[in-house]
PDB file of N, CA and C in Angstrom:
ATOM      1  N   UNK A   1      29.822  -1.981  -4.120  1.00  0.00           N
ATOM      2  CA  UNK A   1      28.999  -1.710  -5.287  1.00  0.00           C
ATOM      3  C   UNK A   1      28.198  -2.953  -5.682  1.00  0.00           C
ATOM      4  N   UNK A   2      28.788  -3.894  -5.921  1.00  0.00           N
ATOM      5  CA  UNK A   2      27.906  -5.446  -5.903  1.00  0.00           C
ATOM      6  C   UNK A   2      26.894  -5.452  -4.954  1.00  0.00           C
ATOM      7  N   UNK A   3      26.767  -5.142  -3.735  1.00  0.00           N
ATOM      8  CA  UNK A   3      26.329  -5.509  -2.580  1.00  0.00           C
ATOM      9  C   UNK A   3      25.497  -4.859  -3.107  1.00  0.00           C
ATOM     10  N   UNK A   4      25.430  -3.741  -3.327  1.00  0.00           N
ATOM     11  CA  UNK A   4      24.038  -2.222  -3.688  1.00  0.00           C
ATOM     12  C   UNK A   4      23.149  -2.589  -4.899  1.00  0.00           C
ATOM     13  N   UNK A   5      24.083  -3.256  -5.728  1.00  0.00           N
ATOM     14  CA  UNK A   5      23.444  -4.198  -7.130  1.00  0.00           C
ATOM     15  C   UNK A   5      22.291  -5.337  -6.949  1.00  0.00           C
ATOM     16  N   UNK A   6      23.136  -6.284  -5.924  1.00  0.00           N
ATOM     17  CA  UNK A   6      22.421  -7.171  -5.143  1.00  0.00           C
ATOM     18  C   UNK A   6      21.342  -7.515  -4.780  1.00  0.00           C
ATOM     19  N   UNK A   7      20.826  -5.904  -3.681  1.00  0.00           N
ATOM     20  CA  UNK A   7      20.187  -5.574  -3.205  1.00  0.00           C
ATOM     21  C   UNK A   7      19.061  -4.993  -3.554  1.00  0.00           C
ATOM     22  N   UNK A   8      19.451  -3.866  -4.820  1.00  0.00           N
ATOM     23  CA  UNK A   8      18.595  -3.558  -5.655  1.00  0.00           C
ATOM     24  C   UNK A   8      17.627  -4.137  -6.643  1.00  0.00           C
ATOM     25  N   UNK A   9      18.578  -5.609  -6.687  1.00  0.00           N
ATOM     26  CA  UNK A   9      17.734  -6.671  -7.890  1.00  0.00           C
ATOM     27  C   UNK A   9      17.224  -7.482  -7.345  1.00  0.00           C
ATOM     28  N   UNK A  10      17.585  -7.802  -6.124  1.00  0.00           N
ATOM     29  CA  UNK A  10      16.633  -9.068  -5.305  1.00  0.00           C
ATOM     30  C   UNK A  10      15.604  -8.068  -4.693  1.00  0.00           C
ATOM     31  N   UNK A  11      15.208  -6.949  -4.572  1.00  0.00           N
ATOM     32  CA  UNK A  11      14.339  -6.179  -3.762  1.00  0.00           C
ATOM     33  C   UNK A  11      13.304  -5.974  -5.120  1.00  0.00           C
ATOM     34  N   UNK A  12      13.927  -5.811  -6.184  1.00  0.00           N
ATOM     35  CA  UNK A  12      13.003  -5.468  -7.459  1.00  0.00           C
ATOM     36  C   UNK A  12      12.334  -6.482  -7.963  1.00  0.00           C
ATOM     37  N   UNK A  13      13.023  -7.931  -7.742  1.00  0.00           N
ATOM     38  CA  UNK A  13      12.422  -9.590  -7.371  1.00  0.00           C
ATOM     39  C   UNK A  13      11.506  -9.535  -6.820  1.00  0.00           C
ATOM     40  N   UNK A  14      11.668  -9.062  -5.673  1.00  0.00           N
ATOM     41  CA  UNK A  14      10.861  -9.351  -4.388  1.00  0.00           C
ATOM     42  C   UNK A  14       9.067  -8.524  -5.323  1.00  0.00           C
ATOM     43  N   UNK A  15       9.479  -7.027  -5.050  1.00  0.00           N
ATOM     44  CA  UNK A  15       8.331  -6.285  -5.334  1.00  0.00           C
ATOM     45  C   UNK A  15       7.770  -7.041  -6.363  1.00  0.00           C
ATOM     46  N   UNK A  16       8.630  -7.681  -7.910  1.00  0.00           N
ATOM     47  CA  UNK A  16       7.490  -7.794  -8.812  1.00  0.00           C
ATOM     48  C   UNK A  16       6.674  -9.092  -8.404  1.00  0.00           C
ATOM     49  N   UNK A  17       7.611 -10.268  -7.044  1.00  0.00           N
ATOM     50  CA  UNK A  17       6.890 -11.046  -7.213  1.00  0.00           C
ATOM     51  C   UNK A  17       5.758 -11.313  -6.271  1.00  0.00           C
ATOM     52  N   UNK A  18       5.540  -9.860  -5.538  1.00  0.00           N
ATOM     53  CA  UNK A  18       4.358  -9.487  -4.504  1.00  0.00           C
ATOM     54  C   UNK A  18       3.538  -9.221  -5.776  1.00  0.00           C
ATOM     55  N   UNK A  19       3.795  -8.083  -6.666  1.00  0.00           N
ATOM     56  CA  UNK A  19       2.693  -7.787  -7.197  1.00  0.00           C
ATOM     57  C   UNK A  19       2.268  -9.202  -8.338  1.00  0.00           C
ATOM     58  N   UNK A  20       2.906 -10.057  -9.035  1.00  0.00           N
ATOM     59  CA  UNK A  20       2.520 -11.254  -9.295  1.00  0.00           C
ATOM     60  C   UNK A  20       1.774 -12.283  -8.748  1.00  0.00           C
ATOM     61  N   UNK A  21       1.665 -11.916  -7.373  1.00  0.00           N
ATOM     62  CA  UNK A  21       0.497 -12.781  -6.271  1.00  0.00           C
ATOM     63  C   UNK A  21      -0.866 -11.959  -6.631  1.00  0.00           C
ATOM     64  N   UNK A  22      -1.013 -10.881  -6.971  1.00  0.00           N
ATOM     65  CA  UNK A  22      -2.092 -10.457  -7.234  1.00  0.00           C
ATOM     66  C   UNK A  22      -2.619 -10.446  -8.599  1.00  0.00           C
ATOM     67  N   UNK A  23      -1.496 -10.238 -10.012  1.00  0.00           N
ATOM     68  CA  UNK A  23      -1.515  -9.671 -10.901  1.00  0.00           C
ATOM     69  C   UNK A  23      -1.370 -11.505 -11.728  1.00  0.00           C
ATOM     70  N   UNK A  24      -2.647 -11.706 -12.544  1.00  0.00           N
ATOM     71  CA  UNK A  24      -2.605 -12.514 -13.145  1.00  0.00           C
ATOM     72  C   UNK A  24      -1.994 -12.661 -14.607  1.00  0.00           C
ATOM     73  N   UNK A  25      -0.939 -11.713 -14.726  1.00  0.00           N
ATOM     74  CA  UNK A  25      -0.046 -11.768 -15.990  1.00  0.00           C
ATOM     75  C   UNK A  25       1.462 -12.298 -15.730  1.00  0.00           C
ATOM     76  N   UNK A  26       1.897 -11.890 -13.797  1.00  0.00           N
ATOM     77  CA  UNK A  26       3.479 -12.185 -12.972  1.00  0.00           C
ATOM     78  C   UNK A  26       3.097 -13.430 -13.303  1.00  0.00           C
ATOM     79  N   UNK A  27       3.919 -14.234 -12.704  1.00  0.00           N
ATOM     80  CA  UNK A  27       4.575 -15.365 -12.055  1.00  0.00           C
ATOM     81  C   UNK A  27       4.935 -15.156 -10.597  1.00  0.00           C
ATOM     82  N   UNK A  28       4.174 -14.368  -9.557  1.00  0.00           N
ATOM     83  CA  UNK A  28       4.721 -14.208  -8.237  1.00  0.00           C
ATOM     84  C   UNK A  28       5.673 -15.094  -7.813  1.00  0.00           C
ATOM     85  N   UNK A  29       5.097 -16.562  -7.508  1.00  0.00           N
ATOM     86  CA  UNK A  29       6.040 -17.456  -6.861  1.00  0.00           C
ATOM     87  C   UNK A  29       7.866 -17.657  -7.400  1.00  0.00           C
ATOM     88  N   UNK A  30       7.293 -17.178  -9.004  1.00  0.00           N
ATOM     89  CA  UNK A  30       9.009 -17.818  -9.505  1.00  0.00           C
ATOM     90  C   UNK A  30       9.722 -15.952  -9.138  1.00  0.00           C
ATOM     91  N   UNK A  31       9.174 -15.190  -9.176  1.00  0.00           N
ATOM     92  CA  UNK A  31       9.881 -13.541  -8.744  1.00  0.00           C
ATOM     93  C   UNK A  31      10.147 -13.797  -7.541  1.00  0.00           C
ATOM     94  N   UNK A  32       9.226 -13.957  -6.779  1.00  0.00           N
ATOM     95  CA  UNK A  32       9.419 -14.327  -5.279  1.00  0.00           C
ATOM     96  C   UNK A  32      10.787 -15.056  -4.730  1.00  0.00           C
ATOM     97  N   UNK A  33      10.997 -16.549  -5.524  1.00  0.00           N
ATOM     98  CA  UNK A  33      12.109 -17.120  -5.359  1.00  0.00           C
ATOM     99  C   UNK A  33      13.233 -16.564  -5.752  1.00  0.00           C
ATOM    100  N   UNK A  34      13.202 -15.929  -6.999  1.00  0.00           N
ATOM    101  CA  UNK A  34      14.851 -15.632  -7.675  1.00  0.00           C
ATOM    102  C   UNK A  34      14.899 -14.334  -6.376  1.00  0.00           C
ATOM    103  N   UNK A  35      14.128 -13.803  -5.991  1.00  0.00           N
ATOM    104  CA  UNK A  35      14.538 -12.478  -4.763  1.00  0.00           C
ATOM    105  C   UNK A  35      15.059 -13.156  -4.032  1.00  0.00           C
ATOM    106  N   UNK A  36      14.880 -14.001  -3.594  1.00  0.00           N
ATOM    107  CA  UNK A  36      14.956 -14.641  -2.113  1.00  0.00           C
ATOM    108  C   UNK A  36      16.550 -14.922  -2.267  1.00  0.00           C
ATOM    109  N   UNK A  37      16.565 -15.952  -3.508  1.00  0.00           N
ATOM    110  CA  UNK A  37      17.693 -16.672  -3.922  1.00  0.00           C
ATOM    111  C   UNK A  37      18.859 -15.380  -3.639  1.00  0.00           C
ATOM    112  N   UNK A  38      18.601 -14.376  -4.576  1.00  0.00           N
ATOM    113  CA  UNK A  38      19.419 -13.191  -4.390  1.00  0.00           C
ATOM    114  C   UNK A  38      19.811 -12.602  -3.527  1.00  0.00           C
ATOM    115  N   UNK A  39      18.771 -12.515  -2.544  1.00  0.00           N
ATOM    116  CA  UNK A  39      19.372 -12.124  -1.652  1.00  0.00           C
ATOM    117  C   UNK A  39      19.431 -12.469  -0.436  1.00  0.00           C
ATOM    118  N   UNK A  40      19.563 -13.798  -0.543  1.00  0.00           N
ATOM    119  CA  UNK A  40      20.286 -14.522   0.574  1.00  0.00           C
ATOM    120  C   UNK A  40      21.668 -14.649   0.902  1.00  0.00           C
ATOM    121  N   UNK A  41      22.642 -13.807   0.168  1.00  0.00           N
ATOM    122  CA  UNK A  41      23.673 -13.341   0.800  1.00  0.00           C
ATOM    123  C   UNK A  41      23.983 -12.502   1.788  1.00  0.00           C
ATOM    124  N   UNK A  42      22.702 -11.340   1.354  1.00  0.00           N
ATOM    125  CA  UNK A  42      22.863 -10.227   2.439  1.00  0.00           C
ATOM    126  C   UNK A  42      21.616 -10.275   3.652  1.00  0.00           C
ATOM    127  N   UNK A  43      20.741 -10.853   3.500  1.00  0.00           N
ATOM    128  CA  UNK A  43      19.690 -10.945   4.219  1.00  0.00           C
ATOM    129  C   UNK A  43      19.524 -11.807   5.176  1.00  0.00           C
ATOM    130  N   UNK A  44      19.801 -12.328   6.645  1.00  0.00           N
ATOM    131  CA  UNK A  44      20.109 -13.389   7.052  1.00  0.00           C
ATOM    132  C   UNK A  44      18.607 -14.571   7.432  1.00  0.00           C
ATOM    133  N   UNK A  45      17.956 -13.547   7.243  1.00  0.00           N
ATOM    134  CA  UNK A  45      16.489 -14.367   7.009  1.00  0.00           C
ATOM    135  C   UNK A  45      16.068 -15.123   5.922  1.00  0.00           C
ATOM    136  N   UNK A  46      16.605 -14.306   4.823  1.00  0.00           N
ATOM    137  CA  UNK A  46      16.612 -15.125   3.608  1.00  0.00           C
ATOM    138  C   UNK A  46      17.796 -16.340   3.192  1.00  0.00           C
ATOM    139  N   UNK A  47      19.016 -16.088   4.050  1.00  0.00           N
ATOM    140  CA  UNK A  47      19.331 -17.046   3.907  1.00  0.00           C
ATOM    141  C   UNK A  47      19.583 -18.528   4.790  1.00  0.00           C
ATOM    142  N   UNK A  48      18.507 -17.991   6.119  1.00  0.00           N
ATOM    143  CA  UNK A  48      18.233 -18.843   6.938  1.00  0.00           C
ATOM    144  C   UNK A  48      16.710 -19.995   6.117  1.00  0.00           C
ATOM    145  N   UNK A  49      15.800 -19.543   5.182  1.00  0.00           N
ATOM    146  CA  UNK A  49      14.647 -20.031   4.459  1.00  0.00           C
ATOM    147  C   UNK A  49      15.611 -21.169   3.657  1.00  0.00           C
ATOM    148  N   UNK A  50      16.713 -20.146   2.524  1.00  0.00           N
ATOM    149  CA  UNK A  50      17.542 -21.159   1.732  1.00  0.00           C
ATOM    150  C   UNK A  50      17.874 -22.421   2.166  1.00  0.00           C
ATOM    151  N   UNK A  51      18.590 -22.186   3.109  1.00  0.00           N
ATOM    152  CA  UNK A  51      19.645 -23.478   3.653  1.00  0.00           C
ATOM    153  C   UNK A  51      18.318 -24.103   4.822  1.00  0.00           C
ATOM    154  N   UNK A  52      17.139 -23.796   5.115  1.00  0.00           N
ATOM    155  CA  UNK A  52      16.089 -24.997   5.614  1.00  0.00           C
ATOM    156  C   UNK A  52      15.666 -25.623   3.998  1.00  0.00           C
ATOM    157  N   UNK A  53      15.452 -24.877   2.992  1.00  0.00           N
ATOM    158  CA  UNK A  53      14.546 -25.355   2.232  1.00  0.00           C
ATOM    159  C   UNK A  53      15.241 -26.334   1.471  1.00  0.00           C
ATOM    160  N   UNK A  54      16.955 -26.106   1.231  1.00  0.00           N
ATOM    161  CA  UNK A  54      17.756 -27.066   0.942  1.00  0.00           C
ATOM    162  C   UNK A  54      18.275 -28.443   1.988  1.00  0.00           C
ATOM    163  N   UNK A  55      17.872 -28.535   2.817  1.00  0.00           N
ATOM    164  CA  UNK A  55      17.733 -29.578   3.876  1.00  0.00           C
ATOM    165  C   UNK A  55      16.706 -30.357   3.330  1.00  0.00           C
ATOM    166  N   UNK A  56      15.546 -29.487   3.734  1.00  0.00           N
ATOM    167  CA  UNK A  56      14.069 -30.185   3.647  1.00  0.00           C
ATOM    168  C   UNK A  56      13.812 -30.985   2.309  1.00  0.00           C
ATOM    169  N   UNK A  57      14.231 -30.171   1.344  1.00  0.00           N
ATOM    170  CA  UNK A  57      14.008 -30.805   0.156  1.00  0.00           C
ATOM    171  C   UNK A  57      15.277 -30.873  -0.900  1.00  0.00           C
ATOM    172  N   UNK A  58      16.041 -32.043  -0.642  1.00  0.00           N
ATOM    173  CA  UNK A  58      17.065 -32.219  -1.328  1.00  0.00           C
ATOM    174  C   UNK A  58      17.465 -32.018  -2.779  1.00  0.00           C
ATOM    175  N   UNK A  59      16.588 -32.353  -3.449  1.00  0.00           N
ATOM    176  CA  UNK A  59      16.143 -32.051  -5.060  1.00  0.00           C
ATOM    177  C   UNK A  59      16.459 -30.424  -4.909  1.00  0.00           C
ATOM    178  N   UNK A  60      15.981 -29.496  -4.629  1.00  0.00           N
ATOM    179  CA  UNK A  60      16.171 -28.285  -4.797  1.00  0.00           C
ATOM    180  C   UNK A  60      17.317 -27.608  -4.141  1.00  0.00           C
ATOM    181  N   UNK A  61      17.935 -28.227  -2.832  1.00  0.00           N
ATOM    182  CA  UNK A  61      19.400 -28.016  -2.547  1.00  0.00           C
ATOM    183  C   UNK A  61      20.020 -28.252  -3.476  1.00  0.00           C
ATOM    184  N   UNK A  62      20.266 -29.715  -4.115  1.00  0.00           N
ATOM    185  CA  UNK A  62      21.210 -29.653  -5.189  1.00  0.00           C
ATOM    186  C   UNK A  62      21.026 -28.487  -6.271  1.00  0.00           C
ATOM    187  N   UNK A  63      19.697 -28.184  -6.766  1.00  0.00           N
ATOM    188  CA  UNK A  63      19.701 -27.884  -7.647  1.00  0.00           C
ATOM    189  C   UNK A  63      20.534 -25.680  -7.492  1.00  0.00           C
ATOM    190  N   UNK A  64      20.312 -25.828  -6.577  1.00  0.00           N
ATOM    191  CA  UNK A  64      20.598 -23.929  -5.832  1.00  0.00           C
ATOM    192  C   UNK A  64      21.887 -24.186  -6.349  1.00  0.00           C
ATOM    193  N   UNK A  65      22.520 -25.382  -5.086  1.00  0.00           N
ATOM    194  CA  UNK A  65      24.179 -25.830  -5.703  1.00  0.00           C
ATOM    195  C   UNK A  65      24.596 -25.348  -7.061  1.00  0.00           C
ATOM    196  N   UNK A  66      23.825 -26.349  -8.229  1.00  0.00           N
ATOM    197  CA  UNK A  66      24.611 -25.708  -9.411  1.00  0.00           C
ATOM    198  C   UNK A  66      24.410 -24.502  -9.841  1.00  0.00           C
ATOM    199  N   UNK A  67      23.010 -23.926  -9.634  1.00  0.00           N
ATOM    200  CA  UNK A  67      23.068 -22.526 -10.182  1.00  0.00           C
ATOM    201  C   UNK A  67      23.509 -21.696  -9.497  1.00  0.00           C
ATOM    202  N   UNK A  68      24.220 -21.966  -8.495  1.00  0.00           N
ATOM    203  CA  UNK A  68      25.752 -21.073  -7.460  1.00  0.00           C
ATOM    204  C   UNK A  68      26.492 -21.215  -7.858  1.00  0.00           C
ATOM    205  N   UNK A  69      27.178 -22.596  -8.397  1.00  0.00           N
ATOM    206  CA  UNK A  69      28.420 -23.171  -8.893  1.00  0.00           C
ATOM    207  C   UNK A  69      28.433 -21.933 -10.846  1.00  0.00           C
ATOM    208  N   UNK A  70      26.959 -22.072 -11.365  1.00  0.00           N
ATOM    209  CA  UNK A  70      27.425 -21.469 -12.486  1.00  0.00           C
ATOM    210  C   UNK A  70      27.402 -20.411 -12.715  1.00  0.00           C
ATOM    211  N   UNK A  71      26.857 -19.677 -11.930  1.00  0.00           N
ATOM    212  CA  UNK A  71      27.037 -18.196 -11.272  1.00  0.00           C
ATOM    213  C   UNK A  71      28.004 -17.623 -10.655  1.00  0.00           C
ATOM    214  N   UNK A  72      28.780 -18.583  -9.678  1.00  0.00           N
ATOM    215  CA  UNK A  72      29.612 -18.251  -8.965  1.00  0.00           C
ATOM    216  C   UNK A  72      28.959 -17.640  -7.977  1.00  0.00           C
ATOM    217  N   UNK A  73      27.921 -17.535  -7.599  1.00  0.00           N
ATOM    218  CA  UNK A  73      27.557 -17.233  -6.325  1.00  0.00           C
ATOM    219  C   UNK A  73      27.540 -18.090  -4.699  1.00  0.00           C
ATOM    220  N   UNK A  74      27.958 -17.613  -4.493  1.00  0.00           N
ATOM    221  CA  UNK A  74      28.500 -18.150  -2.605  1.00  0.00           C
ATOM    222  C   UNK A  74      27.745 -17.552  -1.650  1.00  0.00           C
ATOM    223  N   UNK A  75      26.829 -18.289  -0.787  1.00  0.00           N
ATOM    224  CA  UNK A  75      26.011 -18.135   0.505  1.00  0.00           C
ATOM    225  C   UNK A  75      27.037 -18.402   1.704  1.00  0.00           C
ATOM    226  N   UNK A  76      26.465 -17.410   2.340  1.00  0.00           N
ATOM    227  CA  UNK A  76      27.407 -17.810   4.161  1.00  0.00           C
ATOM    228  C   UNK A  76      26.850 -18.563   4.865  1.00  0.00           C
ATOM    229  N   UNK A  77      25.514 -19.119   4.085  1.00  0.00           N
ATOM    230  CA  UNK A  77      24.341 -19.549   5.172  1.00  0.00           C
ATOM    231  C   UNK A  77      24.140 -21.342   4.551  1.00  0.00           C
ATOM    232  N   UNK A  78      24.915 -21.768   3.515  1.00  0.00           N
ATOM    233  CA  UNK A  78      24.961 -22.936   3.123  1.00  0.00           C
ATOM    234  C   UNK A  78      26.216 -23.804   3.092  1.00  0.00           C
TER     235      UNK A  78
END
């Protein structure tokens, strides 16, 4: 049931933050990310982007870190 939750809210991420690339009222890029973020548990593409983008740019690895740590959310891919 989580998993279906998951899925449903990082996909509803995703869509608003496609239509935010077009729509000058979104924020595409920040919808875009929290999808990604989301669902990089179940997505192994998405969580192959995560764990490069937390390499590449250390500042924002740490920062995923705590908002996993205060979430309690756990990647297989970090």
């Amino acid at each position: 049931m989580r998993r279906l939750a998951r899925l449903l809210l990082g996909s509803s991420f995703l869509l608003l933050g496609l239509a935010g690339l077009v729509l000058p009222v979104l924020q595409g890029c920040l919808f875009l990310a929290l999808g990604i973020i989301i669902l990089s548990r179940d997505v192994p593409l998405f969580g192959r982007m995560e764990a490069w983008t937390a390499r590449r740019f250390p500042r924002v690895g740490r920062l995923l870190l705590e908002v996993r740590k205060k979430f309690s959310l756990q990647s297989d891919y970090t």
